[in-house]
C-alpha atoms as a PDB file:
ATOM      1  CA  UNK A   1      53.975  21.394  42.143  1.00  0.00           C
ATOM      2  CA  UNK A   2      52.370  17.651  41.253  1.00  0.00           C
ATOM      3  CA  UNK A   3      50.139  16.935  38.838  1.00  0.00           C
ATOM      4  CA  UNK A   4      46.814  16.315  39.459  1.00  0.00           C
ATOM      5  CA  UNK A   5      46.049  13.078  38.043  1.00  0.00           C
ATOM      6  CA  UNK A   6      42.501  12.549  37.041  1.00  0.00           C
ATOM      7  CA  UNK A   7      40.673   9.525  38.018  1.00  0.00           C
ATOM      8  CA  UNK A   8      38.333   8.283  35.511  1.00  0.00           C
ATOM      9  CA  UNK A   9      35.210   6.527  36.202  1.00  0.00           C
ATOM     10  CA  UNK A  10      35.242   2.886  35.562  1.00  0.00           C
ATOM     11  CA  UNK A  11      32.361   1.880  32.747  1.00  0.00           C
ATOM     12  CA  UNK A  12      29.687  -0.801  32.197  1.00  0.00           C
ATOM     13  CA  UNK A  13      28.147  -0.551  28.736  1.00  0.00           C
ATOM     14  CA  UNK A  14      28.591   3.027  28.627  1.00  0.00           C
ATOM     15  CA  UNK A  15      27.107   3.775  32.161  1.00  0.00           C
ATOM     16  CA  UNK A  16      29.971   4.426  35.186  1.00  0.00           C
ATOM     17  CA  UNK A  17      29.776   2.241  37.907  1.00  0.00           C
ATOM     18  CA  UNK A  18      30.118   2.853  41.935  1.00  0.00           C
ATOM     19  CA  UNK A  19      31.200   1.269  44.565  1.00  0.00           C
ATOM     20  CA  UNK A  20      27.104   0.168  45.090  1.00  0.00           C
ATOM     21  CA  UNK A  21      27.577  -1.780  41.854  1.00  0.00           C
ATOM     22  CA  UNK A  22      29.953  -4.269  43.144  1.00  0.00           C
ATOM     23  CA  UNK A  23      28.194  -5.243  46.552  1.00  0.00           C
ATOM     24  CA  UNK A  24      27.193  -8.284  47.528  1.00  0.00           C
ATOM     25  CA  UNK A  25      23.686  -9.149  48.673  1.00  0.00           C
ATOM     26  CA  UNK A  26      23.068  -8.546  52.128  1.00  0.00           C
ATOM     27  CA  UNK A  27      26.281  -6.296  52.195  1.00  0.00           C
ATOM     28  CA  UNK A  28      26.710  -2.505  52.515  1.00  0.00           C
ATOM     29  CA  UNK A  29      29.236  -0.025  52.717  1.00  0.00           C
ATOM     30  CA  UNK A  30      28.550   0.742  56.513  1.00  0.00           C
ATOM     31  CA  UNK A  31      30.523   0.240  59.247  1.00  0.00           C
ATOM     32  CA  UNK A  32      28.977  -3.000  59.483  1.00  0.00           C
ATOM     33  CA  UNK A  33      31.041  -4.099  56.399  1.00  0.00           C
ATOM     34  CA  UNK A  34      34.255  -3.181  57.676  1.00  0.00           C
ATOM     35  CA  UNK A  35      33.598  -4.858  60.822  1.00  0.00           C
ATOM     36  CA  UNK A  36      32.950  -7.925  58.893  1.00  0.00           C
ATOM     37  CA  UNK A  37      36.380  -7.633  56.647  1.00  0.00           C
ATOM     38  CA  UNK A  38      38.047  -7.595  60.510  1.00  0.00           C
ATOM     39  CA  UNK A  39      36.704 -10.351  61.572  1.00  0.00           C
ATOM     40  CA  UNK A  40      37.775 -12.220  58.104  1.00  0.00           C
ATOM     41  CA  UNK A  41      40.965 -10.597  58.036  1.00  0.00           C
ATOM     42  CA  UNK A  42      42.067 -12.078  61.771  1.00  0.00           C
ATOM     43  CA  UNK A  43      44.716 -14.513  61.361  1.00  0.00           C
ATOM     44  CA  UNK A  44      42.490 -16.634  64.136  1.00  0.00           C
ATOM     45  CA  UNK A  45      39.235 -16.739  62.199  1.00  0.00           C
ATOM     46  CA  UNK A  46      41.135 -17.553  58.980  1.00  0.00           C
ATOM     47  CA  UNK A  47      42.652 -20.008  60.568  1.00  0.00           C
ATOM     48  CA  UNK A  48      38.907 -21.464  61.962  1.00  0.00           C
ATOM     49  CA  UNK A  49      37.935 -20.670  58.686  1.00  0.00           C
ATOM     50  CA  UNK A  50      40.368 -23.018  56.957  1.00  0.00           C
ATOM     51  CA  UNK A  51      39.554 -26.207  59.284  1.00  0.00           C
ATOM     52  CA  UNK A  52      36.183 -25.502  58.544  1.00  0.00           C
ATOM     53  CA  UNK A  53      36.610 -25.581  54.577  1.00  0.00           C
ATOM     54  CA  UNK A  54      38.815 -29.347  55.680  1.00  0.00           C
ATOM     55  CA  UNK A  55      35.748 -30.513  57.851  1.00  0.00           C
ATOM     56  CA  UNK A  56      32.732 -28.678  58.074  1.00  0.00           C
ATOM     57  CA  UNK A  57      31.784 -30.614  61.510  1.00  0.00           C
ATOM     58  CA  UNK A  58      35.464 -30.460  63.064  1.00  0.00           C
ATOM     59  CA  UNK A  59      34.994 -30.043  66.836  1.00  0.00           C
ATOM     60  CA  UNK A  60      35.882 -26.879  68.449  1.00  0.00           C
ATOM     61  CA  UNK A  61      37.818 -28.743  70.911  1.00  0.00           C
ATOM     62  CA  UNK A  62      39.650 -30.410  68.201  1.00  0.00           C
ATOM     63  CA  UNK A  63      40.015 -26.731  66.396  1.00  0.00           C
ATOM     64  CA  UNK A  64      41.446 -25.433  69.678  1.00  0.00           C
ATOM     65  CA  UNK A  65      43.730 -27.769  70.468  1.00  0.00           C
ATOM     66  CA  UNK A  66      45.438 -27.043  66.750  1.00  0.00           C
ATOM     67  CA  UNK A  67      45.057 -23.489  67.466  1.00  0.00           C
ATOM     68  CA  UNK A  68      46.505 -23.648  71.186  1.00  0.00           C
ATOM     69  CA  UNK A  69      43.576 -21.872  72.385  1.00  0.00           C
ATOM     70  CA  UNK A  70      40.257 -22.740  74.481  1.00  0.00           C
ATOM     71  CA  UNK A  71      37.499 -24.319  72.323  1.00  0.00           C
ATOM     72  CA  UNK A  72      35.042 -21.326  74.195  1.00  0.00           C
ATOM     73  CA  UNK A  73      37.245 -18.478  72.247  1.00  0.00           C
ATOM     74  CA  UNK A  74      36.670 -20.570  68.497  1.00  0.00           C
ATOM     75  CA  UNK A  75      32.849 -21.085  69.549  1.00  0.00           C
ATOM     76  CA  UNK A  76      32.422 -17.323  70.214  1.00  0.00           C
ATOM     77  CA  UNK A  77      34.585 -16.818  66.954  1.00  0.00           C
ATOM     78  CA  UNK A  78      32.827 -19.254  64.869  1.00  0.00           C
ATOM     79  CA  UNK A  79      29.047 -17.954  66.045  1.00  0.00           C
ATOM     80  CA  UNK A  80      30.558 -13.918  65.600  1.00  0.00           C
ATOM     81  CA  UNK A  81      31.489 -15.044  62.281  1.00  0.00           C
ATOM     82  CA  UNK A  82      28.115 -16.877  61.477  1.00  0.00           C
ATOM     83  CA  UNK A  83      26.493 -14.010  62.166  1.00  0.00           C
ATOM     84  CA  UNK A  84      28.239 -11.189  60.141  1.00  0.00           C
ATOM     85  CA  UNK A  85      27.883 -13.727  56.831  1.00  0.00           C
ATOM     86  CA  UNK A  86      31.493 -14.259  57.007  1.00  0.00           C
ATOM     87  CA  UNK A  87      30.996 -18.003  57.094  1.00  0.00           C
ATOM     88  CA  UNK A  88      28.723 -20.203  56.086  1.00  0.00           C
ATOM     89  CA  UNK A  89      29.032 -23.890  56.796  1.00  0.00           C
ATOM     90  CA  UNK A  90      27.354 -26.384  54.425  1.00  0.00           C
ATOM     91  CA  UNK A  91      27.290 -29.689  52.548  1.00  0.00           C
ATOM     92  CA  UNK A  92      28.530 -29.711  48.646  1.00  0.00           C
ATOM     93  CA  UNK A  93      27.563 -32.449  46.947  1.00  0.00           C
ATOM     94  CA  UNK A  94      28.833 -33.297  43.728  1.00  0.00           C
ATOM     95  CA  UNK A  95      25.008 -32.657  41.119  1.00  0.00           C
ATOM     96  CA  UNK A  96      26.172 -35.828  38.890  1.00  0.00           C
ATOM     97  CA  UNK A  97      26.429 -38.364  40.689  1.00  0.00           C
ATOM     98  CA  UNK A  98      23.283 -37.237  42.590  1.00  0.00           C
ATOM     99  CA  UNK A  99      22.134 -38.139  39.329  1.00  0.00           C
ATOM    100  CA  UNK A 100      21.514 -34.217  37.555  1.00  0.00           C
ATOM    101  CA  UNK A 101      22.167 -34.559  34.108  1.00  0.00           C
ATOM    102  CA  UNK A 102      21.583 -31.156  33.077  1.00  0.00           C
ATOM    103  CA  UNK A 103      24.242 -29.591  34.744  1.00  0.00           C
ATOM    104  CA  UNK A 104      25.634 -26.537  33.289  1.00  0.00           C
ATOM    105  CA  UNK A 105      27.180 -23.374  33.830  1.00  0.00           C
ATOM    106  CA  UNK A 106      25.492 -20.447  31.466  1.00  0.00           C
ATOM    107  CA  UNK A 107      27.594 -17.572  30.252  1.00  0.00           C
ATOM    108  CA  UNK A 108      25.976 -14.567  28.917  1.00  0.00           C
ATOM    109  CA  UNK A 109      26.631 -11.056  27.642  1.00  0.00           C
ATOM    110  CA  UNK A 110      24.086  -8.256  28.519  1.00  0.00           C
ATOM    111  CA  UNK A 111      22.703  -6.409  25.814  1.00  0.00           C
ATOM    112  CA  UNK A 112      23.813  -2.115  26.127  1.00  0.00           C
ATOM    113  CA  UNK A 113      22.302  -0.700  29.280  1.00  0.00           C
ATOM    114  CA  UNK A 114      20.921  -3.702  30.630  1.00  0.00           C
ATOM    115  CA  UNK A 115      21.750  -3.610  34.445  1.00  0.00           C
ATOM    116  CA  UNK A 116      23.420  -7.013  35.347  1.00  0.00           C
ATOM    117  CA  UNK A 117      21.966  -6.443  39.208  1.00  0.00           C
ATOM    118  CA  UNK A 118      18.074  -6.765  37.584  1.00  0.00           C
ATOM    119  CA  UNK A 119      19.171  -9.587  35.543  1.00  0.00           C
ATOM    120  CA  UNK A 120      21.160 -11.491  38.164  1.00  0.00           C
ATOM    121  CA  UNK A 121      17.491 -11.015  40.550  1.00  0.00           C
ATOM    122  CA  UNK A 122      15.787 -12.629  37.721  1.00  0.00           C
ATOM    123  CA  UNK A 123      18.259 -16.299  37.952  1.00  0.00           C
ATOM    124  CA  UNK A 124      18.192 -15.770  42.204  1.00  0.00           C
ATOM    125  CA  UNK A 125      14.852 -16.089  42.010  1.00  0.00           C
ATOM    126  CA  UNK A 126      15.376 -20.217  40.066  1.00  0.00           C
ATOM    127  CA  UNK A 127      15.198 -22.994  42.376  1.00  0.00           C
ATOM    128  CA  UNK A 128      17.597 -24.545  39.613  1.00  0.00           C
ATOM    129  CA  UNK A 129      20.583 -21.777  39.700  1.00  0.00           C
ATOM    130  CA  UNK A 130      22.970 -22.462  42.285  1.00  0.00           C
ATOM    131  CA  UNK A 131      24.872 -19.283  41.780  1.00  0.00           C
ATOM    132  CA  UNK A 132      25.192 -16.319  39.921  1.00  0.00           C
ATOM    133  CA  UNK A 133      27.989 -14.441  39.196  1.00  0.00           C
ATOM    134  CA  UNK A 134      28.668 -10.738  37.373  1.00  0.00           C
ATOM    135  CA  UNK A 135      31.856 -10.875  36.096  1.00  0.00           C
ATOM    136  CA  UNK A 136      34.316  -8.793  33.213  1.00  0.00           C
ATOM    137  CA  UNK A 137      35.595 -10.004  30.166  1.00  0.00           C
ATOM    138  CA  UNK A 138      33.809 -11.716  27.762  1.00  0.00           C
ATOM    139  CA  UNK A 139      30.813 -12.544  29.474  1.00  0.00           C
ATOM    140  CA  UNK A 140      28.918 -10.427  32.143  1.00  0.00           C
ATOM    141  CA  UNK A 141      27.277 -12.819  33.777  1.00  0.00           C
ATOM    142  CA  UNK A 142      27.686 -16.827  34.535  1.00  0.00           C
ATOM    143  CA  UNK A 143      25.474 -18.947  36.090  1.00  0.00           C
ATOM    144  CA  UNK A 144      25.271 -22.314  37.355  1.00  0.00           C
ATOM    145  CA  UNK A 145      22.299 -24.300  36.721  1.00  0.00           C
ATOM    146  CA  UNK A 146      21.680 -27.681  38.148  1.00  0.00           C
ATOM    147  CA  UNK A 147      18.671 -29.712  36.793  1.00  0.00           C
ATOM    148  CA  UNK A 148      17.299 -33.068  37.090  1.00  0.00           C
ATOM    149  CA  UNK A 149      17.306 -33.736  32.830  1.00  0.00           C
ATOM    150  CA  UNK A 150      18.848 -32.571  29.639  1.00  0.00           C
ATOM    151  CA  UNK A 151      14.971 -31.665  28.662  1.00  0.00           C
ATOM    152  CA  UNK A 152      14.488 -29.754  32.224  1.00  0.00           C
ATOM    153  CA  UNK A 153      17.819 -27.948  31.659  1.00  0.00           C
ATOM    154  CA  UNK A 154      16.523 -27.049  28.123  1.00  0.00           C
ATOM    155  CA  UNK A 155      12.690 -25.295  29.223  1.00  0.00           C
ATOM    156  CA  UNK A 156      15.127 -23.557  31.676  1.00  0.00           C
ATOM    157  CA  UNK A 157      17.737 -22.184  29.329  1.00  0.00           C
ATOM    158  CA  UNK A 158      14.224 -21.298  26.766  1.00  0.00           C
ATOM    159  CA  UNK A 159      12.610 -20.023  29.516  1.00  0.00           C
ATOM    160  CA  UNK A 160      15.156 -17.802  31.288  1.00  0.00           C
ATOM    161  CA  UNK A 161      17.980 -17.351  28.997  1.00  0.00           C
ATOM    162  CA  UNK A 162      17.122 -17.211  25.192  1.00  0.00           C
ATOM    163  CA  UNK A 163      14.840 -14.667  24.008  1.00  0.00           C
ATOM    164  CA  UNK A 164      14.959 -12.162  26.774  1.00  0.00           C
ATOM    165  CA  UNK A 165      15.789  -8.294  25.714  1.00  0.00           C
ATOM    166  CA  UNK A 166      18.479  -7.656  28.364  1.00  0.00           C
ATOM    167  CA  UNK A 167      20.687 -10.964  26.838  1.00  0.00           C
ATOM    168  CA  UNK A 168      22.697 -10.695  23.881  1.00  0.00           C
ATOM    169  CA  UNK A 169      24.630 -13.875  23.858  1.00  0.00           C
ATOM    170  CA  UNK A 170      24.047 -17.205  25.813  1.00  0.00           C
ATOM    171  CA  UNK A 171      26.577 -20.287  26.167  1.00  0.00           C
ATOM    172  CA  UNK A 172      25.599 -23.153  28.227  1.00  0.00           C
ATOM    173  CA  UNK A 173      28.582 -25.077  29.022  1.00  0.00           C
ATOM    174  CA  UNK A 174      27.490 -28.623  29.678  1.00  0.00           C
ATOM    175  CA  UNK A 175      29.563 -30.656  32.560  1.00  0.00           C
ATOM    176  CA  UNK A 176      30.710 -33.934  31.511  1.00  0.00           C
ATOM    177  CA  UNK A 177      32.075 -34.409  34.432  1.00  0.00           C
ATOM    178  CA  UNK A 178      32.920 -32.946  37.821  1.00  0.00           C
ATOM    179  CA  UNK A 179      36.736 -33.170  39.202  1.00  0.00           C
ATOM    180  CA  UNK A 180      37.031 -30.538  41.817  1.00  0.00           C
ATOM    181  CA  UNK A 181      34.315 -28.691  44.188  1.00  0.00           C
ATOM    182  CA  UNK A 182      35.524 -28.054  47.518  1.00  0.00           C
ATOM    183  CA  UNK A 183      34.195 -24.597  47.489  1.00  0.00           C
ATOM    184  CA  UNK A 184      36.956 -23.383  49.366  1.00  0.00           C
ATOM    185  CA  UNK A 185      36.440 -19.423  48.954  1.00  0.00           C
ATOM    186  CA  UNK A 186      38.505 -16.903  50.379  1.00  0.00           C
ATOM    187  CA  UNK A 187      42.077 -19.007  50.472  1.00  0.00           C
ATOM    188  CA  UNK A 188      45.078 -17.504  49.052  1.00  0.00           C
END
């Protein structure tokens, strides 16, 4: 006879943590989600997918002809994909040389039984963070926070970061400069 091997919870601060707790917003664990890890699992789509992260305004016809299909089958793809948030199409920009001098990514560690999900709501919320992400090791959360000045990047990091009973640590990493954003998620 086996074993039976027991499977221990994984922990947060002392508190387990569910499948729930590593969602994404606007995603469930429904049907709807595994429809949505089909369509970004088809070799076809990630193939779209990948032209897409090249050229954000590549043709379909052009698309089609490298994919040796009809440029009706990647619009249908593309707009299925659109609409399941399995793609998003958009402009980066690099925040420097738009002239954003406080520009700075913000790692912090939650104090004991803070709940990253009501802390992350509270940065979602800024105009100024550009993402937010909960994350393990030595932080728990990181942000990115694009602002016009070093003095608006300051009121922000006073206002939203320092001070607050949920945060235990905070690091603002200030960019110097910016070598790489292509924003290319989802490639091997």
């Amino acid at each position: 006879m086996l074993p039976v091997l027991e499977r221990k919870a994984v922990q947060f601060r002392g508190k387990p943590l569910t499948s729930a707790d590593f969602e994404f917003p606007g995603s469930d664990t429904t049907r709807d989600t595994v429809d949505r890890r089909e369509l970004a699992a088809d070799p076809t789509n990630r193939r779209i997918i990948e032209f897409l992260q090249e050229d954000g305004r590549m043709a379909y016809s052009t698309i089609a002809r490298e994919l040796g299909t009809s440029e009706g089958t990647v619009r249908k793809r593309y707009n299925q994909m659109v609409e399941a948030k399995v793609l998003r199409v958009i402009g980066v920009a690099d925040p420097i040389v738009l002239g954003n001098e406080g520009y700075a990514l913000v790692a912090m560690r939650l104090s004991a039984g803070a709940d990253p999900r009501k802390v992350s709501a509270r940065f979602e919320a800024c105009d100024e963070v550009t993402f937010v992400l909960f994350a393990t090791g030595q932080y728990d959360l990181v942000i990115e926070v694009i602002c016009q000045t070093h003095r608006d990047l300051r009121d922000f990091l006073l206002e939203h970061c320092y001070g607050q009973a949920d945060t235990v640590s905070v690091e603002p990493m200030m960019a110097l400069a910016l070598y790489k954003n292509l924003m290319k998620w989802g490639r091997p």
